[in-house]
Protein backbone atom coordinates (compact mmCIF):
# COMPACT_ATOMS: atom_id res chain seq x y z
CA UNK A 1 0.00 0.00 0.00
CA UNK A 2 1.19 3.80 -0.85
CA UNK A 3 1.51 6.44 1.46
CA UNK A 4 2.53 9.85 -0.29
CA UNK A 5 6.07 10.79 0.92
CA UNK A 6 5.33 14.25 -0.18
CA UNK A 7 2.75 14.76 1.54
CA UNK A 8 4.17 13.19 4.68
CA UNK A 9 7.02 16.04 4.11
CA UNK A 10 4.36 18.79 3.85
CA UNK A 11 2.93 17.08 7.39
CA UNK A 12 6.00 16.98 8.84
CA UNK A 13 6.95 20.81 7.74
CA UNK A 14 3.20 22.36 8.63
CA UNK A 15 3.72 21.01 11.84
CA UNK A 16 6.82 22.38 12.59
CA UNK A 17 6.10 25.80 11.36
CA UNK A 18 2.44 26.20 12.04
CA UNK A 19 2.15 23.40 14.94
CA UNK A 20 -1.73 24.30 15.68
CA UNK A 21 -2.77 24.63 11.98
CA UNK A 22 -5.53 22.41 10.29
CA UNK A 23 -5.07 20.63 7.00
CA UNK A 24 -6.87 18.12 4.88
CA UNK A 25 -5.25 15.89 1.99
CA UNK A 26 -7.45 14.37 -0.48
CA UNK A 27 -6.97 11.33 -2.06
CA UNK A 28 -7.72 8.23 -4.30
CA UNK A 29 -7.72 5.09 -1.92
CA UNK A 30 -8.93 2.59 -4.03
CA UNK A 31 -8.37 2.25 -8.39
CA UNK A 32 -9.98 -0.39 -10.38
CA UNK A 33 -7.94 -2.59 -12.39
CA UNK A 34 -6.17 -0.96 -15.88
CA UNK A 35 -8.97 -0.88 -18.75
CA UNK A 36 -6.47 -2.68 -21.78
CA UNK A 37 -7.99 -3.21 -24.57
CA UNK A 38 -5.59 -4.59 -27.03
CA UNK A 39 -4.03 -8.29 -26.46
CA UNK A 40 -0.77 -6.98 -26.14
CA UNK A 41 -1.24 -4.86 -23.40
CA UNK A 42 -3.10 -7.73 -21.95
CA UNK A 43 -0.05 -9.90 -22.36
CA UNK A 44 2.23 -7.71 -20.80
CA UNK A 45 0.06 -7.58 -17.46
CA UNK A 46 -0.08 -11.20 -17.06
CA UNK A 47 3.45 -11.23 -17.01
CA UNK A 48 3.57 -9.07 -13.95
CA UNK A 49 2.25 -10.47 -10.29
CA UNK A 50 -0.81 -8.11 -9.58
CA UNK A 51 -0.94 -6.84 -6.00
CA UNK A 52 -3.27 -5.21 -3.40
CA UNK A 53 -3.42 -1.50 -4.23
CA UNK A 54 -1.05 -1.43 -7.48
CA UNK A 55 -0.83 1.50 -9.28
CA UNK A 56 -2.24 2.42 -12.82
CA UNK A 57 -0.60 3.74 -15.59
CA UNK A 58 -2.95 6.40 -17.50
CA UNK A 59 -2.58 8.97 -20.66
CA UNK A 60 -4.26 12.22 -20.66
CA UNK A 61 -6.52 10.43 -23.11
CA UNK A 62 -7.66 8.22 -20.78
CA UNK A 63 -6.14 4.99 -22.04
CA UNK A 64 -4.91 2.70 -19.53
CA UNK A 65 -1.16 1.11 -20.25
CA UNK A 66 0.26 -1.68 -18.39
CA UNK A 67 3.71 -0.50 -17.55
CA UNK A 68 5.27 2.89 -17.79
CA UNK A 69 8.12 2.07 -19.96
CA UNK A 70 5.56 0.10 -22.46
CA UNK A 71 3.10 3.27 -23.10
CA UNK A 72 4.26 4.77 -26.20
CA UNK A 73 6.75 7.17 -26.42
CA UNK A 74 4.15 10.20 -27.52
CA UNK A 75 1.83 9.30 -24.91
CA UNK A 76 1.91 11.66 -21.88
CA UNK A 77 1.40 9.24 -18.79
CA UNK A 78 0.70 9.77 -15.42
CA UNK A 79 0.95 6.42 -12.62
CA UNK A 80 -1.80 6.77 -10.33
CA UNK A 81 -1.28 5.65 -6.50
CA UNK A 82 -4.21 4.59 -4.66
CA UNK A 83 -3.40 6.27 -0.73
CA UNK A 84 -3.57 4.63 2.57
CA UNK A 85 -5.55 6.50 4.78
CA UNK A 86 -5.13 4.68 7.34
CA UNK A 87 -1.27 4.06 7.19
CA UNK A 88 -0.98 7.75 6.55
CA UNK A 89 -3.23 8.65 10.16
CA UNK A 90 -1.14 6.64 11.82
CA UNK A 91 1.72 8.57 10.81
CA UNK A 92 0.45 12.04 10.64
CA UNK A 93 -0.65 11.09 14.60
CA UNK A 94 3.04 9.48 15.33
CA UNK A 95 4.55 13.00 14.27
CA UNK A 96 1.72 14.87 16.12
CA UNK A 97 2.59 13.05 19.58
CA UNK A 98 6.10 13.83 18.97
CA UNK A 99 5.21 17.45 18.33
CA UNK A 100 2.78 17.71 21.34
CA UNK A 101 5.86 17.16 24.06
CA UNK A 102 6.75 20.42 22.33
CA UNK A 103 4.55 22.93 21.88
CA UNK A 104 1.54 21.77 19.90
CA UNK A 105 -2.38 21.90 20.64
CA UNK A 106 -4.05 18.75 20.56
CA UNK A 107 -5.34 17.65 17.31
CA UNK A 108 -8.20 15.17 15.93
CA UNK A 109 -6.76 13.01 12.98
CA UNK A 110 -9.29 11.05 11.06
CA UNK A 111 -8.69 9.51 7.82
CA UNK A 112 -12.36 8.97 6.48
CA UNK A 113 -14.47 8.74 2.82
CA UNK A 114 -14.46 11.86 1.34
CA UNK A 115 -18.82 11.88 1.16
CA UNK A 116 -18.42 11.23 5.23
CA UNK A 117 -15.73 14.59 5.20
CA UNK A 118 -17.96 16.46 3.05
CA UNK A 119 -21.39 15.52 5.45
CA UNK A 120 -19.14 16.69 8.46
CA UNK A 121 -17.04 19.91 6.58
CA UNK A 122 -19.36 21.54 4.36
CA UNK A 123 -22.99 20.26 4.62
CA UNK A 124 -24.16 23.71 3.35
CA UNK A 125 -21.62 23.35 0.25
CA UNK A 126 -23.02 19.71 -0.47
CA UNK A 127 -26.76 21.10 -0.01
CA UNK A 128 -26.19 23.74 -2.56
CA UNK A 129 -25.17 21.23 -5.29
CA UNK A 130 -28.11 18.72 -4.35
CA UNK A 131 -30.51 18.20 -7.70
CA UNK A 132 -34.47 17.90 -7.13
CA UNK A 133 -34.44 14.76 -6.83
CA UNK A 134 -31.50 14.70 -3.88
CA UNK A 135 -28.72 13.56 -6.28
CA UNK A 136 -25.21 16.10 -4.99
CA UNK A 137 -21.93 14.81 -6.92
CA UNK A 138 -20.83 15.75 -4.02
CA UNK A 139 -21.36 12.67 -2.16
CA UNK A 140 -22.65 10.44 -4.79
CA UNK A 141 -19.74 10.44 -7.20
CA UNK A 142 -15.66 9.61 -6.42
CA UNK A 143 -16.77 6.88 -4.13
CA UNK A 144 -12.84 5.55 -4.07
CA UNK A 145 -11.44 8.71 -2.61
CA UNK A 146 -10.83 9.55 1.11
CA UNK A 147 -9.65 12.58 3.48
CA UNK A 148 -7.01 12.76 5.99
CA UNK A 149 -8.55 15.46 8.52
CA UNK A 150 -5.73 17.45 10.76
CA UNK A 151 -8.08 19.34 13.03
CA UNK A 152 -7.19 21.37 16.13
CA UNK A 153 -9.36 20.23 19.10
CA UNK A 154 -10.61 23.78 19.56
CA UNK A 155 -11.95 23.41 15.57
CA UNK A 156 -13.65 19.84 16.11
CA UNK A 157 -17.52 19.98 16.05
């Protein structure tokens, strides 16, 4: 499973320059296995051992490629991480109890779906994008994305 060093680093930074400061990081946690159409590229993923949470390899077309190094050469790619949120809490709250013997306030850390975020963060938002009949893309699409939630005690609700 991935955990985005960068985004550890910006954690890990925040917290030492802004110690009381809230933050949330948004996330895919889950992808769905690479769409290949051609035999090929279907050949070339048998070939490698699939694994729990393995990344995707996508073109700004939308075509899904089985390796990096195999897309071709024109092809602008991007490989696609699904995060774990839970891995990533545990750090983010590791960090934070170092930080606390310092200085810091204490903070909530919840790593949660990003429709359960949204409820809790900005009901009003996901209200204002609600259709007549109670559909809000809001909460009803990006089903495999989550939130890590840094919150300050004194922000919790």
């Amino acid at each position: 499973r991935w955990i985005p060093s960068v985004a550890l680093g910006v954690l890990m930074r925040l917290f030492e320059c802004r110690p009381n400061s809230a933050v949330a990081f948004a996330d895919f946690d889950w992808l769905p296995p690479p769409d290949l159409s051609t035999p090929e590229d279907q050949r070339l993923m048998l070939a490698a051992e699939p694994a729990l949470g393995d990344p995707i390899v996508t073109d700004m077309k939308g075509i899904d490629h089985p390796c990096y190094l195999t897309s071709p050469p024109d092809a602008l790619c991007d490989i696609l991480f699904p995060t774990d949120f839970a891995r990533m809490a545990s750090f983010t709250k590791s960090i934070r109890r170092r930080d606390n013997e310092r200085r810091a306030m204490p903070v909530s850390v919840a790593a949660m779906k990003q429709n359960d975020f949204l409820l809790q963060y900005g009901l009003d938002e996901v209200n204002k994008t609600k259709s007549w009949a109670g559909y809000s893309p809001l909460i009803n699409d990006f089903g495999n994305c989550s939130v890590l939630a840094v919150t300050p005690h004194h922000l919790c609700k």
